[in-house]
PDB file of N, CA and C in Angstrom:
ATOM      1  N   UNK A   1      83.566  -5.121  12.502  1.00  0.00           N
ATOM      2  CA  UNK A   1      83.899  -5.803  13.735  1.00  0.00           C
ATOM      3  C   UNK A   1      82.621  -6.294  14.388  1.00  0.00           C
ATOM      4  N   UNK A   2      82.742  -7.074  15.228  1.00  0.00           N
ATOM      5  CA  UNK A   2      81.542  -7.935  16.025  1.00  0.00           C
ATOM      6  C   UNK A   2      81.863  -7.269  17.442  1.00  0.00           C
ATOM      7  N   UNK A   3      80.486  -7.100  18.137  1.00  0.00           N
ATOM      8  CA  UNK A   3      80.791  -6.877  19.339  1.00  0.00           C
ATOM      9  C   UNK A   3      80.014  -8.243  19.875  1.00  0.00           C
ATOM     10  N   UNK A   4      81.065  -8.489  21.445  1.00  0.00           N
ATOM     11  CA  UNK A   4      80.938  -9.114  22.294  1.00  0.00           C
ATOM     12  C   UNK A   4      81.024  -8.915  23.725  1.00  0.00           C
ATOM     13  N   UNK A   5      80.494  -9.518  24.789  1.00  0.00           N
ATOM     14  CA  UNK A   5      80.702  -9.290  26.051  1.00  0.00           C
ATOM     15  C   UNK A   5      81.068 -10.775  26.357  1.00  0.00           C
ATOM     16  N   UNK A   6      82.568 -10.326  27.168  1.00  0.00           N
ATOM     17  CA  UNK A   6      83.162 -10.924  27.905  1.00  0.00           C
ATOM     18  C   UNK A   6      83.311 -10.546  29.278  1.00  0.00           C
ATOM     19  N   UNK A   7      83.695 -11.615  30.061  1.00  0.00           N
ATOM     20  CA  UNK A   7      84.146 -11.435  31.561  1.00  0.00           C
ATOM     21  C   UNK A   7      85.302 -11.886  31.836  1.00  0.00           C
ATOM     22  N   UNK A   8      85.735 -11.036  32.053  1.00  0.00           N
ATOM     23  CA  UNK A   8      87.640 -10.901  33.055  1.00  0.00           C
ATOM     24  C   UNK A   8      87.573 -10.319  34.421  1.00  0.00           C
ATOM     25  N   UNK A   9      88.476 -11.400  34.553  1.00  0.00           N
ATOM     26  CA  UNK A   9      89.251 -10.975  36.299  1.00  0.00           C
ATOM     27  C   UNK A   9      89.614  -9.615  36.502  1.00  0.00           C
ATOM     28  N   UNK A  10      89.372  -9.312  37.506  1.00  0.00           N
ATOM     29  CA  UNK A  10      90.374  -7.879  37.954  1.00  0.00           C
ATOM     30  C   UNK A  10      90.913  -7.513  37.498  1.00  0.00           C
ATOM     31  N   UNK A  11      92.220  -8.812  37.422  1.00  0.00           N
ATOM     32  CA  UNK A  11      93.832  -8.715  37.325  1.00  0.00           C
ATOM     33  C   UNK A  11      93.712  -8.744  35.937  1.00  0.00           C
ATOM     34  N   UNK A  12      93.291  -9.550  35.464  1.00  0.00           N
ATOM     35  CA  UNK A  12      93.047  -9.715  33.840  1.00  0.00           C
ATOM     36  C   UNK A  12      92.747  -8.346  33.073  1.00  0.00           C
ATOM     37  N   UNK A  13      92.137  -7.489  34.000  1.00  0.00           N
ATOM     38  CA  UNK A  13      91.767  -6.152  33.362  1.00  0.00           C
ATOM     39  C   UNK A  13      93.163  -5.252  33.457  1.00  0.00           C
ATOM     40  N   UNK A  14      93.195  -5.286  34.726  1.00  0.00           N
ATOM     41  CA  UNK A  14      94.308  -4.376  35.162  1.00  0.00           C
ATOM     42  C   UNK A  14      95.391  -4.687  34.381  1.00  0.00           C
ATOM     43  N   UNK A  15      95.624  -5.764  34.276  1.00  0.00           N
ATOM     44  CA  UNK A  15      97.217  -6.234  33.190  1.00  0.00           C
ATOM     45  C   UNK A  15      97.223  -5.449  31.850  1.00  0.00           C
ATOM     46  N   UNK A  16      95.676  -5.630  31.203  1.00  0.00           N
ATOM     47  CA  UNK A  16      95.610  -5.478  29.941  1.00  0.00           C
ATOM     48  C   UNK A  16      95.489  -4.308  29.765  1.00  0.00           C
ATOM     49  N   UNK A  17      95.159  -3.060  30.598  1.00  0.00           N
ATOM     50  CA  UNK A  17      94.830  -2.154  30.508  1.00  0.00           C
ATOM     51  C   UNK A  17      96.347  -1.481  30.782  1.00  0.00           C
ATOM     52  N   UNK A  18      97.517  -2.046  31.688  1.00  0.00           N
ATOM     53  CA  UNK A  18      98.431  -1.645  31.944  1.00  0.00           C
ATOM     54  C   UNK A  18      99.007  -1.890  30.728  1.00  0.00           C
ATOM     55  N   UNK A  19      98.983  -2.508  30.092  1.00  0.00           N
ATOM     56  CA  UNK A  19     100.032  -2.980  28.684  1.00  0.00           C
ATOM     57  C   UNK A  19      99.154  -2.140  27.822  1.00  0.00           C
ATOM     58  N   UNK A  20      97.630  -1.493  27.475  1.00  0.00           N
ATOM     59  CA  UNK A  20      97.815  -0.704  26.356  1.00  0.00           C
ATOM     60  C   UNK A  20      97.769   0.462  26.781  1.00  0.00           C
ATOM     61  N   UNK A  21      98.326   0.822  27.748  1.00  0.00           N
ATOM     62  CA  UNK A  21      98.330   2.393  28.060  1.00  0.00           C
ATOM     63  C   UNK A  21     100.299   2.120  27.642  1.00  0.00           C
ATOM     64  N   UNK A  22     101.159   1.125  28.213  1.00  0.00           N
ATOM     65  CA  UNK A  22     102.522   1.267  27.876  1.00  0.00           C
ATOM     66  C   UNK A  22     102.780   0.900  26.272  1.00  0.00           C
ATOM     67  N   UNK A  23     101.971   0.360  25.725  1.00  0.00           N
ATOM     68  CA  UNK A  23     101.759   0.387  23.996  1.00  0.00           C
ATOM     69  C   UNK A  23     101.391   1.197  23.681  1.00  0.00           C
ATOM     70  N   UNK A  24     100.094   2.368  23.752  1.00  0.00           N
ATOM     71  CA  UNK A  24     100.073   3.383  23.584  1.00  0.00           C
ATOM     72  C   UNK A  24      98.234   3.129  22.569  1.00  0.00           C
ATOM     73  N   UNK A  25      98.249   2.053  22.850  1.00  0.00           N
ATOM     74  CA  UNK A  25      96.924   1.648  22.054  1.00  0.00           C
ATOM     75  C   UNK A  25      95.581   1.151  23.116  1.00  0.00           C
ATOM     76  N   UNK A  26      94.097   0.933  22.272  1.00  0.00           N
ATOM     77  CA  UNK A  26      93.180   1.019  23.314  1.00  0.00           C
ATOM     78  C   UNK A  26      92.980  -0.498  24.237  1.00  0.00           C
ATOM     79  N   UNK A  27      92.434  -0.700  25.037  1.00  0.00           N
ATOM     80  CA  UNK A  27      92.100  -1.539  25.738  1.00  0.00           C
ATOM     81  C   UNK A  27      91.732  -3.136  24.778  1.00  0.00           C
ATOM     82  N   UNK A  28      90.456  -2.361  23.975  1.00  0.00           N
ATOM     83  CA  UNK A  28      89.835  -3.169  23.086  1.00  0.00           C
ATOM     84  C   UNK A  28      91.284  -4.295  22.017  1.00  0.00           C
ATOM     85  N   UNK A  29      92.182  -3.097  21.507  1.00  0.00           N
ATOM     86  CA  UNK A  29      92.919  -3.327  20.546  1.00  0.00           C
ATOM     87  C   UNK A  29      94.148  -4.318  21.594  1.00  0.00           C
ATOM     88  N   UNK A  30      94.114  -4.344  22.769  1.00  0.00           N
ATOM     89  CA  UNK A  30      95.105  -5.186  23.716  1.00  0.00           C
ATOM     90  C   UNK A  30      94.386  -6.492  23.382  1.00  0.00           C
ATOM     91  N   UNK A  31      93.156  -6.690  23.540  1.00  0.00           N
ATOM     92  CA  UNK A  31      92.042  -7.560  23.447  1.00  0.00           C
ATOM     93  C   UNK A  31      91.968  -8.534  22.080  1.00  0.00           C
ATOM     94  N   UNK A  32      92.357  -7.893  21.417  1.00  0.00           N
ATOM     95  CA  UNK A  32      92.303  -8.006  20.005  1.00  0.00           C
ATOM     96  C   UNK A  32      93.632  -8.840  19.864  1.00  0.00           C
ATOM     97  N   UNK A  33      94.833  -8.113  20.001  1.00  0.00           N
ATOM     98  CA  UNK A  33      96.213  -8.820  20.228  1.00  0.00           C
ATOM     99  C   UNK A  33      96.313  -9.903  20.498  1.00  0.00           C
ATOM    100  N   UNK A  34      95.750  -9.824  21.843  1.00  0.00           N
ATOM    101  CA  UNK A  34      95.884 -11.314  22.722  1.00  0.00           C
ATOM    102  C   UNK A  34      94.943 -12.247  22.083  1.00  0.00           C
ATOM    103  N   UNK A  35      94.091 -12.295  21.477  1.00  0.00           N
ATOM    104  CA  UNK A  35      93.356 -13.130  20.796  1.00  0.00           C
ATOM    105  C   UNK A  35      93.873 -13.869  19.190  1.00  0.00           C
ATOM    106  N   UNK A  36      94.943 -12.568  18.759  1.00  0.00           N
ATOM    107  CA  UNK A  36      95.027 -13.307  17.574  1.00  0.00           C
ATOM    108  C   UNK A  36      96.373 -14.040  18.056  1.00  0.00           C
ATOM    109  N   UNK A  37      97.667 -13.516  18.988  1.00  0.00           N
ATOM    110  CA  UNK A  37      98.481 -14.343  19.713  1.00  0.00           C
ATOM    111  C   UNK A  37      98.120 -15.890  19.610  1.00  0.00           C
ATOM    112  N   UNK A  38      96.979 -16.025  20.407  1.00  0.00           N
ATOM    113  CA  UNK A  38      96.338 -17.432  21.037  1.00  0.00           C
ATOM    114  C   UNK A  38      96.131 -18.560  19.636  1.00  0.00           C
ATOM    115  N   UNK A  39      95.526 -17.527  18.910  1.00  0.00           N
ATOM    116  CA  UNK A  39      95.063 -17.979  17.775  1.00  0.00           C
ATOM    117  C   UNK A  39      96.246 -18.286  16.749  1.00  0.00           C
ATOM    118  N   UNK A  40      97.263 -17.456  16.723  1.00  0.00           N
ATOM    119  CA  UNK A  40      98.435 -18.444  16.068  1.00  0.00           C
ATOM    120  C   UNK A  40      99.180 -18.804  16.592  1.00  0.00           C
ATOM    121  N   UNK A  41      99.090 -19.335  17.714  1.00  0.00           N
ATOM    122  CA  UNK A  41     100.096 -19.880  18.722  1.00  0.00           C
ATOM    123  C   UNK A  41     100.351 -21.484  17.988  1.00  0.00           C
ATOM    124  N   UNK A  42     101.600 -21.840  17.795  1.00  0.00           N
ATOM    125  CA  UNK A  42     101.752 -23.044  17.015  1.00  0.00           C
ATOM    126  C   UNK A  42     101.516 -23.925  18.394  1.00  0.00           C
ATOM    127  N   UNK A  43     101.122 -25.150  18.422  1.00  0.00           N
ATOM    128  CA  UNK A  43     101.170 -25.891  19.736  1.00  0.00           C
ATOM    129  C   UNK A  43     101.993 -26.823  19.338  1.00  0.00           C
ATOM    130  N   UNK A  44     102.665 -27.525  21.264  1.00  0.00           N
ATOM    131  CA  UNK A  44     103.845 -28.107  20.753  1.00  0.00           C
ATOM    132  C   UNK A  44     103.178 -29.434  20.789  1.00  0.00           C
ATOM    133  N   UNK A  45     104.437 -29.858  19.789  1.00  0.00           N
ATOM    134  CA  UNK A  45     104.420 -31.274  19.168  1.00  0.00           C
ATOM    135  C   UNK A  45     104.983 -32.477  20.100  1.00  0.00           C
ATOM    136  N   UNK A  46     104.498 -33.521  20.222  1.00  0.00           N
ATOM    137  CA  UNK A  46     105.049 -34.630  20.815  1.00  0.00           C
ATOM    138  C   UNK A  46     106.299 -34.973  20.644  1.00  0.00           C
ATOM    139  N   UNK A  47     106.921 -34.662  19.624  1.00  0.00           N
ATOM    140  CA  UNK A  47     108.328 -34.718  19.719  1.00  0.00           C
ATOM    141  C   UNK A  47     109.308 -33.478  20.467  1.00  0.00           C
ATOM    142  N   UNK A  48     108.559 -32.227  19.924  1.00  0.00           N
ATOM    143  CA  UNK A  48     109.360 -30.947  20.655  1.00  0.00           C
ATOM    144  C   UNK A  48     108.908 -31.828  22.891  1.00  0.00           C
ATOM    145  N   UNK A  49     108.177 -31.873  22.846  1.00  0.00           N
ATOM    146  CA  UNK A  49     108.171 -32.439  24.012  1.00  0.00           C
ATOM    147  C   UNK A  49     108.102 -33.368  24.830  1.00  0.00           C
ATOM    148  N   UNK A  50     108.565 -34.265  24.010  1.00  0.00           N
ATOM    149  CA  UNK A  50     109.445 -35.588  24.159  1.00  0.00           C
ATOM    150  C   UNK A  50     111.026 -35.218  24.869  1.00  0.00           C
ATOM    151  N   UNK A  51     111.442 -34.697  23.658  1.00  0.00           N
ATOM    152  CA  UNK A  51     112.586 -34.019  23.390  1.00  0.00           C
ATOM    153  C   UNK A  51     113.481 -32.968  24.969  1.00  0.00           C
ATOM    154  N   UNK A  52     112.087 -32.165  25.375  1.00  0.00           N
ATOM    155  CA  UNK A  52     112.238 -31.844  26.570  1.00  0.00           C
ATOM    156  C   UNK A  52     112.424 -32.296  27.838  1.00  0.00           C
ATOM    157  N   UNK A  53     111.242 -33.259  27.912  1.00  0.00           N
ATOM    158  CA  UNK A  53     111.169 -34.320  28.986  1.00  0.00           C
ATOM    159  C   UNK A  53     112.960 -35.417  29.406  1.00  0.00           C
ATOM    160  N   UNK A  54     113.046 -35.476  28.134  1.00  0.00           N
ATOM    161  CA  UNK A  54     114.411 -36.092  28.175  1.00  0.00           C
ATOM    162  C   UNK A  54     115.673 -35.243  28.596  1.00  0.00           C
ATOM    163  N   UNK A  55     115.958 -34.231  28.663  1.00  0.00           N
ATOM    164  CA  UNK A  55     116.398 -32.833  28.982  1.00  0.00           C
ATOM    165  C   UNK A  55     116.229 -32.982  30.674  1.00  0.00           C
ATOM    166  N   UNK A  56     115.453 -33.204  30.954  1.00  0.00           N
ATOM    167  CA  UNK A  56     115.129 -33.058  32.591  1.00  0.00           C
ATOM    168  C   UNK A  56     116.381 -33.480  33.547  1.00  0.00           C
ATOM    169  N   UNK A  57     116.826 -33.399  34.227  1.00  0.00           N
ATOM    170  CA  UNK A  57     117.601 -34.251  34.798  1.00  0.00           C
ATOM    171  C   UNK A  57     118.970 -34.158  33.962  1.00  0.00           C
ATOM    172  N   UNK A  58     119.188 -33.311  32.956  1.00  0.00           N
ATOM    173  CA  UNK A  58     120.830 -33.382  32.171  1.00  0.00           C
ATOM    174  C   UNK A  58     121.850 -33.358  32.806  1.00  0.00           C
ATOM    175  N   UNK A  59     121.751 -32.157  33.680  1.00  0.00           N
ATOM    176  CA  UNK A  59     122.435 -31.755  34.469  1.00  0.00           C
ATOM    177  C   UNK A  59     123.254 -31.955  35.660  1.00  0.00           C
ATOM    178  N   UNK A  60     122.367 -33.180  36.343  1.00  0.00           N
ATOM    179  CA  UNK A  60     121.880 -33.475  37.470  1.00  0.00           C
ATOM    180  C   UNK A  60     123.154 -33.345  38.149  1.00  0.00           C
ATOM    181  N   UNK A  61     123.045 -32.659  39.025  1.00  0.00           N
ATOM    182  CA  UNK A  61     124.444 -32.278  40.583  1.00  0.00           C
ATOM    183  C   UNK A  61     124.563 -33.583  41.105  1.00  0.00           C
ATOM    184  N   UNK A  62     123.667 -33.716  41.819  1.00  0.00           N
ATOM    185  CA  UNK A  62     123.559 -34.454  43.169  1.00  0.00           C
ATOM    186  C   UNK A  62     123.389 -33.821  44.080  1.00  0.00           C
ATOM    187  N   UNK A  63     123.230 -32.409  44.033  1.00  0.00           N
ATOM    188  CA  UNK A  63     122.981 -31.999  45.309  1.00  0.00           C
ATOM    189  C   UNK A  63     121.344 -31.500  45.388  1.00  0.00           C
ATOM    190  N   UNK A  64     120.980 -32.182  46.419  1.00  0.00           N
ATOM    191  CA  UNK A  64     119.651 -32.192  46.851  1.00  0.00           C
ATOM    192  C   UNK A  64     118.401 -30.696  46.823  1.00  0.00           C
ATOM    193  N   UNK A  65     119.444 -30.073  47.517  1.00  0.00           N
ATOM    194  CA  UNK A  65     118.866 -28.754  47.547  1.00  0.00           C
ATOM    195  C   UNK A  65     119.323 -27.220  46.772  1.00  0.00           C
ATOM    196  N   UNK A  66     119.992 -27.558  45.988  1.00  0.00           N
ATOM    197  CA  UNK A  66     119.807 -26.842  44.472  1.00  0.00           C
ATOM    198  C   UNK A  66     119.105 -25.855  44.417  1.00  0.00           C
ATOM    199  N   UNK A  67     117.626 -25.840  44.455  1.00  0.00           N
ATOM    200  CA  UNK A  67     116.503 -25.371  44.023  1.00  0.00           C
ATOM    201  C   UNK A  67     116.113 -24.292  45.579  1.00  0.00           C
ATOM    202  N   UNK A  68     116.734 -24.488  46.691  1.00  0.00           N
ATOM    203  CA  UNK A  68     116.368 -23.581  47.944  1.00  0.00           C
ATOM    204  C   UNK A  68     117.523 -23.021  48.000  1.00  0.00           C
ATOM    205  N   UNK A  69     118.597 -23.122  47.510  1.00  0.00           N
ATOM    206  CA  UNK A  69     120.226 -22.641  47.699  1.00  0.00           C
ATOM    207  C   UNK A  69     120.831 -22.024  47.145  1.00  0.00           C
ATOM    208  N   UNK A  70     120.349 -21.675  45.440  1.00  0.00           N
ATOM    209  CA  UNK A  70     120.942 -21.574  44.883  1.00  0.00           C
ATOM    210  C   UNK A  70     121.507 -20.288  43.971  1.00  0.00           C
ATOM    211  N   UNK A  71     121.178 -19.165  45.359  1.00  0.00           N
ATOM    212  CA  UNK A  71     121.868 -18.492  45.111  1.00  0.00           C
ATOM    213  C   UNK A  71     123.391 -18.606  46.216  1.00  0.00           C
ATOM    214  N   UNK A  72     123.462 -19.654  46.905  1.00  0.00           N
ATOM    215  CA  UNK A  72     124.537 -19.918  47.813  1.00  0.00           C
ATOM    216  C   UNK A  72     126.243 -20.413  46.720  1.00  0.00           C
ATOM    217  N   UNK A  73     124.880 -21.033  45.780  1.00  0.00           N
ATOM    218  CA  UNK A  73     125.788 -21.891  45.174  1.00  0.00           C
ATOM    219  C   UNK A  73     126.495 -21.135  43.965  1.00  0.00           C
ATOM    220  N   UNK A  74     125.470 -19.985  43.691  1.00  0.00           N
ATOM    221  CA  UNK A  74     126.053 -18.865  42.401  1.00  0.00           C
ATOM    222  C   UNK A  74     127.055 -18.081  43.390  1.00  0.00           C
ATOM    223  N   UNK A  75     127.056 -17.316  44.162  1.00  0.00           N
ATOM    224  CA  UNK A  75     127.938 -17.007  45.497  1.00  0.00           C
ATOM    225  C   UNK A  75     129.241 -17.813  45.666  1.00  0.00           C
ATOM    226  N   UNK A  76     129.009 -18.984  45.958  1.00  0.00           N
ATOM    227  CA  UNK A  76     130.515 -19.800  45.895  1.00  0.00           C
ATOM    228  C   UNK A  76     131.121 -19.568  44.756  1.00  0.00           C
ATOM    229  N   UNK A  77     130.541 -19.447  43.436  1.00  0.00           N
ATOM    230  CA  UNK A  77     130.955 -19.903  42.635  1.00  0.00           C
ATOM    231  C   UNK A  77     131.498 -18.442  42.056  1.00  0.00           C
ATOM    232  N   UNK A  78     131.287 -17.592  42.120  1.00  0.00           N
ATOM    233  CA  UNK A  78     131.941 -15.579  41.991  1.00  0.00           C
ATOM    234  C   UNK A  78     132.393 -15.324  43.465  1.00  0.00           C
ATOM    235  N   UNK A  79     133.117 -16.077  43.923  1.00  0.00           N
ATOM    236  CA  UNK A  79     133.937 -15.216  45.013  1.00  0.00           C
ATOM    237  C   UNK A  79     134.221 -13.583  44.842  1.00  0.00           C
ATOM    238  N   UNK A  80     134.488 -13.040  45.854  1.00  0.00           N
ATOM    239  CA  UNK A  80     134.429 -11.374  45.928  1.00  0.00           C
ATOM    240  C   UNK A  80     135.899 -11.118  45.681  1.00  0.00           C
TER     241      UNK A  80
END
């Protein structure tokens, strides 16, 4: 293995350190994870997100405020 020094955020620590204490593995080896993650992360394609973009708006209500309401609107919609 190679050693390196890196710099992380706080939070960046605290996260990673919270996830390998609930994995049960070391800090380093969280480190390790997340790196090879990144590293085979397929990236998306102009068509997968084409594809999406067009998706936007499928749905579309008409009602304006949707997005501030809408648990009003899940509520109407399961009466008690």
């Amino acid at each position: 293995m190679v050693r390196k020094i890196i710099q992380l955020t706080e939070s960046q620590v605290e996260a990673l350190e919270r996830m390998a204490t609930e994995q049960g593995v070391s800090f380093s080896e969280m480190v390790r994870q997340s790196v090879d993650m990144l590293l085979t992360r397929k990236p998306v394609s102009d068509e997968v997100r084409r594809r999406a973009m067009e998706a936007v708006g499928y749905a579309h209500s008409g009602d304006r405020d949707v997005s501030s309401r809408h648990d009003d609107y899940l509520a109407e919609g399961y009466p008690d």
